[in-house]
N, C-alpha and C. Protein backbone atom coordinates (compact mmCIF):
# COMPACT_ATOMS: atom_id res chain seq x y z
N UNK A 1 -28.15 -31.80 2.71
CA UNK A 1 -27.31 -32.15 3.83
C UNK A 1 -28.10 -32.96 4.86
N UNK A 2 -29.08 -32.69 4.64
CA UNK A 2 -30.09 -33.38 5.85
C UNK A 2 -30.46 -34.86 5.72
N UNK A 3 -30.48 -35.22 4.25
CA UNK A 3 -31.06 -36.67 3.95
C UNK A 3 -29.52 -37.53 4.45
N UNK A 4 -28.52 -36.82 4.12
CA UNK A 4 -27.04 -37.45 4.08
C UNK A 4 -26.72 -37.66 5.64
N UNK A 5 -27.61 -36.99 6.54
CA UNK A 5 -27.15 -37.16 7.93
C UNK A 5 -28.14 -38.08 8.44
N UNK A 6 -29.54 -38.11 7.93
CA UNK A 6 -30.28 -39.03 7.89
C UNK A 6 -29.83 -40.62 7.85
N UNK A 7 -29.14 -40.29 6.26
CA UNK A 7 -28.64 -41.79 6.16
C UNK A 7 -27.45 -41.99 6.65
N UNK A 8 -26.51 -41.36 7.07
CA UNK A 8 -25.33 -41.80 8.45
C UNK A 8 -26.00 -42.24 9.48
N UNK A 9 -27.16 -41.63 10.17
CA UNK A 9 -27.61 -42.37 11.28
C UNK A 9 -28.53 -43.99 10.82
N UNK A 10 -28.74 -44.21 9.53
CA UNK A 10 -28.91 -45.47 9.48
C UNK A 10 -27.92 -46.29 9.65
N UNK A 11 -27.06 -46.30 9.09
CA UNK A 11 -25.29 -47.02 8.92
C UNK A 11 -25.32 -47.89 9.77
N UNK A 12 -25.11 -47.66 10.93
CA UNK A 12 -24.66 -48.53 11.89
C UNK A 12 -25.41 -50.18 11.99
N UNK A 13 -26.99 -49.50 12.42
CA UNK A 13 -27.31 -50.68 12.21
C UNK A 13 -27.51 -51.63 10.90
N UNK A 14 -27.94 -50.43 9.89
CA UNK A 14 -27.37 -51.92 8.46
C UNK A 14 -26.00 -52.38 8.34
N UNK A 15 -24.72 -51.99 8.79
CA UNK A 15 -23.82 -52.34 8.96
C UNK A 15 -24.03 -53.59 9.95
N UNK A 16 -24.29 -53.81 10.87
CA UNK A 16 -24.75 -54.34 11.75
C UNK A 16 -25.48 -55.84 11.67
N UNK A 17 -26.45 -55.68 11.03
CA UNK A 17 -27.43 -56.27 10.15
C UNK A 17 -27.03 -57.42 9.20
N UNK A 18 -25.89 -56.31 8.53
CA UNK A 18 -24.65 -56.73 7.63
C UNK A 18 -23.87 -57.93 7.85
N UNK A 19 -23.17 -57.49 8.98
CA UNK A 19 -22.65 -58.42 9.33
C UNK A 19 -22.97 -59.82 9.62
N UNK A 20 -24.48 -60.45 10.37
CA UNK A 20 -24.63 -61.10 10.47
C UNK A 20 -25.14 -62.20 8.85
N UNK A 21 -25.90 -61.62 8.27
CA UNK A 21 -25.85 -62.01 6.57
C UNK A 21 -24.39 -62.42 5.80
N UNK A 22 -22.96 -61.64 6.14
CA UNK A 22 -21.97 -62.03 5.66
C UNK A 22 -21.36 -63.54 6.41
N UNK A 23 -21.51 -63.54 7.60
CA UNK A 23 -21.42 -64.78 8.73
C UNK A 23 -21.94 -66.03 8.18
N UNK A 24 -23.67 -65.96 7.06
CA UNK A 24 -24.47 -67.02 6.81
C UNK A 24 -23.46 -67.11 5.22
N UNK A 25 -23.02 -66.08 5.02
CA UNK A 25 -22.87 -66.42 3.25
C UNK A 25 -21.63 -67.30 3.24
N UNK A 26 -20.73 -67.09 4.35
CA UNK A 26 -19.23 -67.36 4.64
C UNK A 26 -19.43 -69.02 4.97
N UNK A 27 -20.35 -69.43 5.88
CA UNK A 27 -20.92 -70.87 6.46
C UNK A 27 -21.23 -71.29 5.43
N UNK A 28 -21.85 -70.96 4.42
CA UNK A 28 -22.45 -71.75 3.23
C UNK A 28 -21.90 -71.66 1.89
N UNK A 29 -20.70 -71.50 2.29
CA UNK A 29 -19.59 -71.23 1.37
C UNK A 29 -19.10 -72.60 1.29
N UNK A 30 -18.50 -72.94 2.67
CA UNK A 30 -18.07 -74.34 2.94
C UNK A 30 -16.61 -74.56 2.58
N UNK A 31 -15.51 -73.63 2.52
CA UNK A 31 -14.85 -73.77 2.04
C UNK A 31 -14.37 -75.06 2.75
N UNK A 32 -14.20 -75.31 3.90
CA UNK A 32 -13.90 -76.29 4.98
C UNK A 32 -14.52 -77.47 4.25
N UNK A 33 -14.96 -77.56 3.11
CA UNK A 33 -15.85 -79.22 2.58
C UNK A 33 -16.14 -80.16 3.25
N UNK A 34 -17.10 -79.31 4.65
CA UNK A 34 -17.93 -80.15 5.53
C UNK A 34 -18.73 -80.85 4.73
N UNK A 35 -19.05 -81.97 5.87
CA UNK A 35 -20.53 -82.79 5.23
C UNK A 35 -21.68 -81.77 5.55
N UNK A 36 -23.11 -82.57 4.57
CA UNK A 36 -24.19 -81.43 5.16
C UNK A 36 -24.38 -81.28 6.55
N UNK A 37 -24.57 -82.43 7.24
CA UNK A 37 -24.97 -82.75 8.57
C UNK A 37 -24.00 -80.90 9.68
N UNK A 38 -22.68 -81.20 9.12
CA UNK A 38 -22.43 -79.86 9.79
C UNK A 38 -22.22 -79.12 9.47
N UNK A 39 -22.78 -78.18 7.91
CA UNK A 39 -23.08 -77.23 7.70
C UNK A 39 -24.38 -76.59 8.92
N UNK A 40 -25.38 -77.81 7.92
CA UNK A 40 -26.49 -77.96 9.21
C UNK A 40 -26.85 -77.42 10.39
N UNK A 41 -25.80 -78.20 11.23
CA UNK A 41 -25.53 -77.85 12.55
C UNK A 41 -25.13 -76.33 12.74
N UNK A 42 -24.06 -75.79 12.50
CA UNK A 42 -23.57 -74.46 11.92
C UNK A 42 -24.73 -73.33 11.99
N UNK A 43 -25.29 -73.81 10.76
CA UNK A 43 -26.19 -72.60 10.40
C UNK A 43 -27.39 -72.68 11.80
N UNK A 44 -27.97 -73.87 12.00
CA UNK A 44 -29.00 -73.64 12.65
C UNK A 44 -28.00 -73.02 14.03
N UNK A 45 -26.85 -73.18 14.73
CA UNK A 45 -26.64 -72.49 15.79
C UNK A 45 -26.39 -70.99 15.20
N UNK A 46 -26.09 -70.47 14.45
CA UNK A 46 -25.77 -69.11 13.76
C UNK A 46 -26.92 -68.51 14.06
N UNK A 47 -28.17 -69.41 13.25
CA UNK A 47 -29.49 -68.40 13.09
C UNK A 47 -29.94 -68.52 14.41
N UNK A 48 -30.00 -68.76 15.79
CA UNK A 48 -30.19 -69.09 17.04
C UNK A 48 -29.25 -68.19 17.61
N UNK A 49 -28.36 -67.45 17.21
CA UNK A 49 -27.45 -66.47 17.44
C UNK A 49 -28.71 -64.57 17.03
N UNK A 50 -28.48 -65.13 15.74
CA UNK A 50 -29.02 -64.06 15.24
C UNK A 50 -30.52 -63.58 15.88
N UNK A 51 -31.26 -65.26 16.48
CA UNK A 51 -32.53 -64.96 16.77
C UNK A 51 -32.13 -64.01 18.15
N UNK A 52 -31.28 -64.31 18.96
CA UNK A 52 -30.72 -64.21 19.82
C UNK A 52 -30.56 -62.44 20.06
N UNK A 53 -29.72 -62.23 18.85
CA UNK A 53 -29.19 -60.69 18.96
C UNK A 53 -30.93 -60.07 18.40
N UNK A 54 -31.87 -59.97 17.65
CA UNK A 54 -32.85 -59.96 17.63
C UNK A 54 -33.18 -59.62 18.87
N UNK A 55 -33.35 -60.31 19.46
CA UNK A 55 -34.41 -60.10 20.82
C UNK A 55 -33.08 -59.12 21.58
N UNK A 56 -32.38 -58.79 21.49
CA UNK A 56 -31.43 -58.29 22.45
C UNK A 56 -31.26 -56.49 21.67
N UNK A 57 -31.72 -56.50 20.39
CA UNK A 57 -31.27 -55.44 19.54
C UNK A 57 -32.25 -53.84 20.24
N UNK A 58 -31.62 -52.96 20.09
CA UNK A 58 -31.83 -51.94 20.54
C UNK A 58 -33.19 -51.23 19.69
N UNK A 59 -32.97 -51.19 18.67
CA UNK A 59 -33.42 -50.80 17.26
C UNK A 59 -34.55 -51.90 16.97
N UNK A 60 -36.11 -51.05 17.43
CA UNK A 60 -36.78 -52.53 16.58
C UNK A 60 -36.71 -52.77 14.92
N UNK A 61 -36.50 -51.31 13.86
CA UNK A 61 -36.06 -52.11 12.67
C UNK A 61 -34.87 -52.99 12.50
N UNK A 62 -34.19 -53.14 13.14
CA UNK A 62 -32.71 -53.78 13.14
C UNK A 62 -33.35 -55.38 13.84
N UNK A 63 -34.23 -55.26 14.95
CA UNK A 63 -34.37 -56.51 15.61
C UNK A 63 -35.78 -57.36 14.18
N UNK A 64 -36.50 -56.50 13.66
CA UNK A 64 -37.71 -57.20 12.88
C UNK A 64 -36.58 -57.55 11.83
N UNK A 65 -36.00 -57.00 10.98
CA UNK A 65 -34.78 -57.22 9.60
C UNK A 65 -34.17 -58.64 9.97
N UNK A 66 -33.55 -58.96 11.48
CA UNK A 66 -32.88 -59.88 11.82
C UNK A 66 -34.02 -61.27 12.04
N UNK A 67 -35.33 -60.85 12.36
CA UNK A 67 -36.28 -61.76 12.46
C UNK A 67 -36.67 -62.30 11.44
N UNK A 68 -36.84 -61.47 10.21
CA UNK A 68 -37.40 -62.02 8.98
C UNK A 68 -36.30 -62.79 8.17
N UNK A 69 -34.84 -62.28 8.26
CA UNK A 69 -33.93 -63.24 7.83
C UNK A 69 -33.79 -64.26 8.76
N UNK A 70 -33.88 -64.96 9.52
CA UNK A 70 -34.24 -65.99 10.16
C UNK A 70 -35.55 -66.63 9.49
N UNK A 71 -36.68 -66.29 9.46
CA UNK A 71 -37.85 -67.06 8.98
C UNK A 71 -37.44 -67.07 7.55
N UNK A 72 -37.25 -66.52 6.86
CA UNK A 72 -36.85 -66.69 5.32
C UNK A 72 -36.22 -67.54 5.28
N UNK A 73 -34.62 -67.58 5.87
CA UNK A 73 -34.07 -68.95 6.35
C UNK A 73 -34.67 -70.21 6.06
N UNK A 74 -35.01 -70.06 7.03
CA UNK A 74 -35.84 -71.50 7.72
C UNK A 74 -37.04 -71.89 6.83
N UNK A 75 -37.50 -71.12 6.03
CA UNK A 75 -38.33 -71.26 4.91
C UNK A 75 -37.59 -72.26 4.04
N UNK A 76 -36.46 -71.97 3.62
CA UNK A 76 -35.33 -72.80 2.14
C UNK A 76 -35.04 -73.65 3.07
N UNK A 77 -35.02 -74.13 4.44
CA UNK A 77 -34.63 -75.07 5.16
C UNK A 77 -34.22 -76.83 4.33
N UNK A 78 -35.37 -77.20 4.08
CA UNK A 78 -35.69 -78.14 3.46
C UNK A 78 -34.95 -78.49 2.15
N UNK A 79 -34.75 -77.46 1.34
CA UNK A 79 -33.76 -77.71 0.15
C UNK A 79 -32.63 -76.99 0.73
N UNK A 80 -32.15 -76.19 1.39
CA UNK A 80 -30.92 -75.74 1.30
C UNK A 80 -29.67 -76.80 1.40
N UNK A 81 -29.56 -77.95 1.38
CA UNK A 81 -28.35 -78.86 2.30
C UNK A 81 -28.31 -79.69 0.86
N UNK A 82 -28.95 -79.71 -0.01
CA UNK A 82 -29.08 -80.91 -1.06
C UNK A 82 -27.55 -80.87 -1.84
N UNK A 83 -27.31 -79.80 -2.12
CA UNK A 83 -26.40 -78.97 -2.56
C UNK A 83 -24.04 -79.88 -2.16
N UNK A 84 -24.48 -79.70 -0.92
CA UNK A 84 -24.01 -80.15 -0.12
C UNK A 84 -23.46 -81.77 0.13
N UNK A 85 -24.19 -82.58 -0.41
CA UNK A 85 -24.92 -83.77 -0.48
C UNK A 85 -24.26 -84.64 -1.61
N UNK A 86 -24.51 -83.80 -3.02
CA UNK A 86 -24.41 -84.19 -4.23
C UNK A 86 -23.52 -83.30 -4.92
N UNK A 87 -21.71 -83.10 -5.35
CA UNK A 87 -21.57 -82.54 -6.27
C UNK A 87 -22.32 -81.81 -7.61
N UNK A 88 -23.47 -83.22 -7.58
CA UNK A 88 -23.95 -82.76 -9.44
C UNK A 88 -25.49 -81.60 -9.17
N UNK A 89 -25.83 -81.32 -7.61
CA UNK A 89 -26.27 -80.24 -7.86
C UNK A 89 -25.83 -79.01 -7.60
N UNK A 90 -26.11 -77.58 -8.54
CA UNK A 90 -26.07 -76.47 -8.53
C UNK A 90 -25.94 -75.85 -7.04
N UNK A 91 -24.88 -75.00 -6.86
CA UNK A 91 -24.69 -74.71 -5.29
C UNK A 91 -25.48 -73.05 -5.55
N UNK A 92 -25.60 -72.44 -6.31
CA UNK A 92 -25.83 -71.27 -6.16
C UNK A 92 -27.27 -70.95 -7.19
N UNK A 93 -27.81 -69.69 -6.92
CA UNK A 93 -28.75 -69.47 -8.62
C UNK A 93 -28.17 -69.09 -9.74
N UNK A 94 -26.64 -68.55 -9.76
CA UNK A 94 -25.71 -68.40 -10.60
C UNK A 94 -25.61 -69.78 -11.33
N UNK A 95 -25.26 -71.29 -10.78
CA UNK A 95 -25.14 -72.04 -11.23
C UNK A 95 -26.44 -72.63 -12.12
N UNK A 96 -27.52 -72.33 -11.28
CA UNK A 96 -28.50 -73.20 -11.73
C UNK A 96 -29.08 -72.03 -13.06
N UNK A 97 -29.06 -70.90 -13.00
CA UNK A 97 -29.41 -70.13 -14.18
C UNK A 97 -28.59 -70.24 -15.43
N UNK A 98 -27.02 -70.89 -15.17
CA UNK A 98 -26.14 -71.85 -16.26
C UNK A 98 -26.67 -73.06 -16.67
N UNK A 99 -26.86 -73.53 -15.73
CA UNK A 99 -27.14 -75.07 -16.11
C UNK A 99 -28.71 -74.45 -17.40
N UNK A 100 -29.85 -73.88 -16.84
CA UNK A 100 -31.01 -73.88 -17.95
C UNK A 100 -30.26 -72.82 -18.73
N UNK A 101 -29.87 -71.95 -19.08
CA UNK A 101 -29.45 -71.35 -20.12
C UNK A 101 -28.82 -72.21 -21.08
N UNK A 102 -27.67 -73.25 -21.05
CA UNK A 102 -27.08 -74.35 -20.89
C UNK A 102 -27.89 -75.15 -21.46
N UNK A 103 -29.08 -75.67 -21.48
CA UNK A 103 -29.63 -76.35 -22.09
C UNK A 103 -30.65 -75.86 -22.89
N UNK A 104 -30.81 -74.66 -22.79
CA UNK A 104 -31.94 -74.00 -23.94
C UNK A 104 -30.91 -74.11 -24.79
N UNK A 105 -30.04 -73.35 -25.25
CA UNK A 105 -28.86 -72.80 -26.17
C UNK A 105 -28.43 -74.59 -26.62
N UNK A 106 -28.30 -75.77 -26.17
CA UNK A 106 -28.01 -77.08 -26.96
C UNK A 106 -29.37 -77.52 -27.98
N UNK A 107 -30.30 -77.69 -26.41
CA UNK A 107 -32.16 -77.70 -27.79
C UNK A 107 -32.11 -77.12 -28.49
N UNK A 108 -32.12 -75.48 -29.13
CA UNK A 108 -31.92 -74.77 -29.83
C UNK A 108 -31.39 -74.59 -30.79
N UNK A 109 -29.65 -75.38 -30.91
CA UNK A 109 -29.18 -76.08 -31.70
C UNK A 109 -29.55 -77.22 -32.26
N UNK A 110 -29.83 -78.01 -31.36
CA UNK A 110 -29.94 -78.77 -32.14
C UNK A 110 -30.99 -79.31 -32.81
N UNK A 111 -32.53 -78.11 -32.55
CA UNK A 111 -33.50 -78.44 -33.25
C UNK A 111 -33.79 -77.26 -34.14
N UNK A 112 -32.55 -76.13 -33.90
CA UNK A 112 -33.14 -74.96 -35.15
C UNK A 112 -33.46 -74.09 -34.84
N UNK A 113 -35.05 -74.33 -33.51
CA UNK A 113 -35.31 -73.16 -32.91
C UNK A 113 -34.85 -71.87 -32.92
N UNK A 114 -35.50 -70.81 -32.72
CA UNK A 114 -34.59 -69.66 -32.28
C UNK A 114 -35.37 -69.60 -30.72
N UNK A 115 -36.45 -69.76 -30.17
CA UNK A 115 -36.52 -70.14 -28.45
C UNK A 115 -36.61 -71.31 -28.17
N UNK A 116 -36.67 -71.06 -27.24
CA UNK A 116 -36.75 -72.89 -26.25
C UNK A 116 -38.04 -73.72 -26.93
N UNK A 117 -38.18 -74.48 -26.68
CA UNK A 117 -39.63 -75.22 -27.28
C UNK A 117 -40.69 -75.21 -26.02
N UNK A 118 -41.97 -75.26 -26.39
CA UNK A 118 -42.77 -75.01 -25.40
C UNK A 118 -42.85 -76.58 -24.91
N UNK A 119 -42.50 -77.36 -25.24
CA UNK A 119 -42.41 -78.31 -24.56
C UNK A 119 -41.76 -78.63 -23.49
N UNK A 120 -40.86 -77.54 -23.45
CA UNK A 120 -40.00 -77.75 -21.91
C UNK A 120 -40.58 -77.29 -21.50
N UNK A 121 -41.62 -76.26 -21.23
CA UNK A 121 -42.06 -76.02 -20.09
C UNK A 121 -43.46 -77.20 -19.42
N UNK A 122 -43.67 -78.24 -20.15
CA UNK A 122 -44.47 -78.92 -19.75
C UNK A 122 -43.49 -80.45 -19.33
N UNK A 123 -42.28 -80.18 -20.08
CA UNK A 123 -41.35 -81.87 -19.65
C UNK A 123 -40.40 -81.36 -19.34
N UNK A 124 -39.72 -80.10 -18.77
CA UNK A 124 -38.83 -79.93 -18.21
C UNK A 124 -38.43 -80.33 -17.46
N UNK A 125 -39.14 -80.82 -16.31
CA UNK A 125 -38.01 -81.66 -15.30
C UNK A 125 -37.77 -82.89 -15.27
N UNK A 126 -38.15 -83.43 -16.92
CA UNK A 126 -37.81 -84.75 -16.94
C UNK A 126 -36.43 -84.18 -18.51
N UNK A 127 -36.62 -83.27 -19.29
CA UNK A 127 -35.56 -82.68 -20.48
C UNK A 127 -34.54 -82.20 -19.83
N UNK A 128 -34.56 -81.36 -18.35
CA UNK A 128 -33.01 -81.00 -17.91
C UNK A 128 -32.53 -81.40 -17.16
N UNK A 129 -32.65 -82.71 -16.37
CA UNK A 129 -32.35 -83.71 -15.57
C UNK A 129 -31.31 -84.75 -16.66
N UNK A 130 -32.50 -84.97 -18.10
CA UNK A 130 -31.86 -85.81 -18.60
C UNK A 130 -30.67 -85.45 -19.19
N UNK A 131 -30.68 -84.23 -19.61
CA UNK A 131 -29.38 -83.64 -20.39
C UNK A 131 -28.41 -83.39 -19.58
N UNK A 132 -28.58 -83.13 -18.39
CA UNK A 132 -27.53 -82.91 -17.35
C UNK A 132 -27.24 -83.84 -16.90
N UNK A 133 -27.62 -84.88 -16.75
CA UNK A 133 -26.48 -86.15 -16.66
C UNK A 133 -25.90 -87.17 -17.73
N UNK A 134 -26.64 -86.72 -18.92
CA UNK A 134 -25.71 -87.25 -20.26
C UNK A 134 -24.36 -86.65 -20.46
N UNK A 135 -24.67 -84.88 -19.88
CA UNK A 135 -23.34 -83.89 -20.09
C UNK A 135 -22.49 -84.26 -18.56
N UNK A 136 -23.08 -84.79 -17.97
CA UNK A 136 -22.34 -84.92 -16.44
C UNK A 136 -21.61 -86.09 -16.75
N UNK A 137 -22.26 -87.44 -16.99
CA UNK A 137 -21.35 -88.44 -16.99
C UNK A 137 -21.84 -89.38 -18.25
N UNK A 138 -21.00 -89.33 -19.40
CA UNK A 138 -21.57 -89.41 -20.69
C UNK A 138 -21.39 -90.82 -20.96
N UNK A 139 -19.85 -91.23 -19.61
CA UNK A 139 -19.17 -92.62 -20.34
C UNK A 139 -20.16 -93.28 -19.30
N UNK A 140 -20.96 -93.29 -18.38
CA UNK A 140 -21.97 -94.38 -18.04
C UNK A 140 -23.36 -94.79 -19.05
N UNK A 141 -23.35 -94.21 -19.99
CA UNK A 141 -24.63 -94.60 -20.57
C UNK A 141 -25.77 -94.84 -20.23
N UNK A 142 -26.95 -95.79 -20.43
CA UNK A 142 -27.60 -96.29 -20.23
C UNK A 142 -28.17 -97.01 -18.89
N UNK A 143 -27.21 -96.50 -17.81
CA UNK A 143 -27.42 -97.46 -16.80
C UNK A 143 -28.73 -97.64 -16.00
N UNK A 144 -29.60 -98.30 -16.04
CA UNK A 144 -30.79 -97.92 -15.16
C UNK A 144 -30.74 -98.46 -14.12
N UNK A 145 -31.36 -97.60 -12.98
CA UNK A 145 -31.10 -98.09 -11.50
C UNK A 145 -32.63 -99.01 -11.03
N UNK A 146 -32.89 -99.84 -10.32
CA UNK A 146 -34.02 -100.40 -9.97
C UNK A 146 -35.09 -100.10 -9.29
N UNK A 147 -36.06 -99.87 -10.11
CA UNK A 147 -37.11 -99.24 -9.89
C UNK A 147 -37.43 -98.33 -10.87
N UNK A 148 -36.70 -98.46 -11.86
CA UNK A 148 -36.73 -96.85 -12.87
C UNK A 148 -38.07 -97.12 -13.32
N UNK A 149 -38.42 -97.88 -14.14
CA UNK A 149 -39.25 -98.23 -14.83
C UNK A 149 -40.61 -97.73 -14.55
N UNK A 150 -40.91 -97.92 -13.11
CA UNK A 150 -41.98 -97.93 -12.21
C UNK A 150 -42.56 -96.21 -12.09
N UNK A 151 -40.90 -95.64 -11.60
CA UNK A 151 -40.63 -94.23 -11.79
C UNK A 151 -41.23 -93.32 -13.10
N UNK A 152 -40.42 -93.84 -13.75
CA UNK A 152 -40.55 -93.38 -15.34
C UNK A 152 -42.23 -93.26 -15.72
N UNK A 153 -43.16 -94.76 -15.36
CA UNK A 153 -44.34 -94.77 -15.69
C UNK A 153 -44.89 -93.87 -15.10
N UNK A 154 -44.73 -93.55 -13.91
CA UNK A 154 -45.32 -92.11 -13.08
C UNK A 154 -45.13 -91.16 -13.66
N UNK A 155 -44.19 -90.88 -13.93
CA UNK A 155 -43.93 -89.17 -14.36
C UNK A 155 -44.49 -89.20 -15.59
N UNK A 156 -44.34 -90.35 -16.88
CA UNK A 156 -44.74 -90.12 -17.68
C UNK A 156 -46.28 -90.05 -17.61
N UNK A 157 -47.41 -90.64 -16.60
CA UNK A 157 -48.62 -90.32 -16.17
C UNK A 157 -49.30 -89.29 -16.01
N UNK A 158 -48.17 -88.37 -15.30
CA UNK A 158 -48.31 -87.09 -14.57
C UNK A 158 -48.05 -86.13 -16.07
N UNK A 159 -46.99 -86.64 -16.64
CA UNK A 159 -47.30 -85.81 -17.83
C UNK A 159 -47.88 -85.25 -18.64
N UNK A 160 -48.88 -86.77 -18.82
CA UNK A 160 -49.82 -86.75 -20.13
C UNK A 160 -51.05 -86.08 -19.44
N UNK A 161 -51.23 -85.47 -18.01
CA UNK A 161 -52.36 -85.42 -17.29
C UNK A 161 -51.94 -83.54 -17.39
N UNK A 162 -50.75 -83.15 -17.52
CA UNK A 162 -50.56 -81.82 -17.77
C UNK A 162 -50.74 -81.80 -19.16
N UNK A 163 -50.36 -82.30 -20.25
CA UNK A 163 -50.60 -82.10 -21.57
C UNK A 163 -51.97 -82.01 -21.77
N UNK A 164 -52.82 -83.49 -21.34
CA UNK A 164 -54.49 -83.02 -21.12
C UNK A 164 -55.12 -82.20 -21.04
N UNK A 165 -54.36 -81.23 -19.83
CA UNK A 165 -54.87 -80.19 -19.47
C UNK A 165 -54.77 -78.37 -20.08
N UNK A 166 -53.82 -79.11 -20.59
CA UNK A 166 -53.20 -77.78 -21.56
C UNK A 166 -54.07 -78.13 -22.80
N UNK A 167 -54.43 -79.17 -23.73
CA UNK A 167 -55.00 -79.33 -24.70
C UNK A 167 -56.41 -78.74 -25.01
N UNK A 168 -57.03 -78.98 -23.24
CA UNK A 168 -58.45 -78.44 -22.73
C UNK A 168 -58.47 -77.25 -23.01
N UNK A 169 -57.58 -76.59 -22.52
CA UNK A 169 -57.55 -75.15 -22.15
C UNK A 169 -57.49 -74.84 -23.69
N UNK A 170 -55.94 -75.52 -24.72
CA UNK A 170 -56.64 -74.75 -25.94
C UNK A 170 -58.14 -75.29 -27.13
N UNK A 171 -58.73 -76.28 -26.46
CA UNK A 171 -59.90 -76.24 -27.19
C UNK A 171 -60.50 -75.10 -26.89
N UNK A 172 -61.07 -74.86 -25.35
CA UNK A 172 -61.58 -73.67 -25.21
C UNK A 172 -61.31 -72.54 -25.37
N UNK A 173 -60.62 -71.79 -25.78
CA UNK A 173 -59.35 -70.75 -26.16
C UNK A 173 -60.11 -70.66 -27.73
N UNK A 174 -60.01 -72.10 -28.68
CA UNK A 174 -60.57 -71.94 -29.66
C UNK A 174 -62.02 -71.85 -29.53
N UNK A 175 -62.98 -72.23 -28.86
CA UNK A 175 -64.21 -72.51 -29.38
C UNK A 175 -64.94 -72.66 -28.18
N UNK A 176 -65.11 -71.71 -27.25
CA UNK A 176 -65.66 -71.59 -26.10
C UNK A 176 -67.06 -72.37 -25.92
N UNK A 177 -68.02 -71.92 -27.26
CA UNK A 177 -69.17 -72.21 -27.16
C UNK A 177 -69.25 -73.73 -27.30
N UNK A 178 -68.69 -74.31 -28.45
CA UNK A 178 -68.88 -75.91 -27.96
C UNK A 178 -67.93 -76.88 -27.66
N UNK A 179 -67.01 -76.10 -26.75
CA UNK A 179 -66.40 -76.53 -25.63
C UNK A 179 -67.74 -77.00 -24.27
N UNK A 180 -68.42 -75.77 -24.32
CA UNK A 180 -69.45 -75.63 -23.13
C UNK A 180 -70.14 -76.68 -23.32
N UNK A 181 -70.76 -76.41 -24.35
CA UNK A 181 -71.91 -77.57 -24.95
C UNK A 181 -71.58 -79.25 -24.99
N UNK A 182 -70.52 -79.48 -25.30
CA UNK A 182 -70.03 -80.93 -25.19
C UNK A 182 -70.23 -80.78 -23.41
N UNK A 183 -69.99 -80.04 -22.90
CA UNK A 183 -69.32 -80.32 -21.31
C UNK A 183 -70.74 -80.53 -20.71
N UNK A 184 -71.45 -79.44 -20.79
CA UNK A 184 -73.19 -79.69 -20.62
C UNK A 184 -73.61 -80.92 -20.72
N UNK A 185 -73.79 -81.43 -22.16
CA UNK A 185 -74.02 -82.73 -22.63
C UNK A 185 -73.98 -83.36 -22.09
N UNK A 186 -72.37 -83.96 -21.68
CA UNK A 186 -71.76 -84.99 -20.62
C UNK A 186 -72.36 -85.02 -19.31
N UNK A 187 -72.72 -83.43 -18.93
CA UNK A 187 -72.89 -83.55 -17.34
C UNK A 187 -74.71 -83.86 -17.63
N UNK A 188 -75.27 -83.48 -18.29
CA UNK A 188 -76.88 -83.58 -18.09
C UNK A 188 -77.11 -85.04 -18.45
N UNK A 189 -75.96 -85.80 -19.49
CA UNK A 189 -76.63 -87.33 -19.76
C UNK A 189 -76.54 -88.14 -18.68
N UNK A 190 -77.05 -89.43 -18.77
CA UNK A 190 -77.16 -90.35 -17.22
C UNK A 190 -76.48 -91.00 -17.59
N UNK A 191 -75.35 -91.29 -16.07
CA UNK A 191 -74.56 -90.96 -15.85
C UNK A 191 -74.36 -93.51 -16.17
N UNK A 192 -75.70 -93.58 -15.68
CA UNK A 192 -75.48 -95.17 -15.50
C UNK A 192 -76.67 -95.53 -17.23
N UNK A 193 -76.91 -96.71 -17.95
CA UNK A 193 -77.58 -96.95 -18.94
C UNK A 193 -79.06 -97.38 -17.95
N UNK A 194 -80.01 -96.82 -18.95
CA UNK A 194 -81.43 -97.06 -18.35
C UNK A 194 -81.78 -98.20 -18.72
């Protein structure tokens, strides 16, 4: 009986608490199909509310709970609005945990696999970008926008500089000792011709 009266006297303020979290989920709902700019606006006066009731709250666990959802906030700041912006990205982690499930389960098919290939985890954000806009808009094809090329050479740079690095790792994995020894070698020979 005692823990149960315990937790009635919490109630109020997670109720409380509550409420202001249902306020952010309702704003970023959007049913209103604002632009980002005043979602934006919105939220940052909301969380300026909340910082607000914070400093005003009776209860310092109720006022720290309301502080840290504010900085958490303001942490996703930066990506939260993209969403907003672009139909073709994922509004939720519901969506975006479809979209990669979604494309493991097509690779999979269509190479046999029974898991993903370890290659997505080293070209993935160039494998589910690409599949998601072949499945997004299939009748544009080929279109390249200007500058791709330039683009493309980068990432594919950045690629081969993670594959490198993964290759390293499994030489040494295999053969520690003259892994070392080549590396020695290199570093003790001179460095310019005598």
């Amino acid at each position: 009986m005692g823990l149960f009266l315990d937790l009635l006297r919490l109630w109020p303020p997670v109720r409380a608490t509550y409420r202001w979290v249902k306020r952010v989920a309702r704003l970023l709902e959007n049913k209103r199909k604002q632009p980002a700019k005043q979602v934006r606006r919105g939220l940052s006066a909301l969380l300026s509310k909340i910082r607000q009731a914070a400093d005003r709250a009776r209860d310092p666990p109720v006022a720290e709970q309301l502080r840290w959802f504010v900085k958490v906030t303001k942490s996703y700041w930066s990506g939260l609005f993209h969403c907003y912006i672009s139909a073709d990205i994922p509004r939720t982690n519901y969506d975006l945990e479809y979209l990669f499930g979604s494309h493991r389960y097509h690779e999979r098919r269509a190479s046999g696999r029974k898991q993903a290939s370890p290659g997505l985890v080293v070209q993935g954000s160039v494998r589910v970008v690409a599949s998601l806009a072949t499945r997004l808009r299939p009748e544009e094809g080929l279109k390249l926008r200007t500058g791709y090329v330039d683009d493309w050479q980068r990432l594919r740079a950045d690629l081969d500089k993670r594959r490198e690095s993964r290759r390293k790792q499994r030489r040494f994995r295999r053969d520690p000792a003259s892994y070392l020894s080549q590396l020695e070698e290199r570093c003790l020979s001179p460095s310019l011709p005598t």
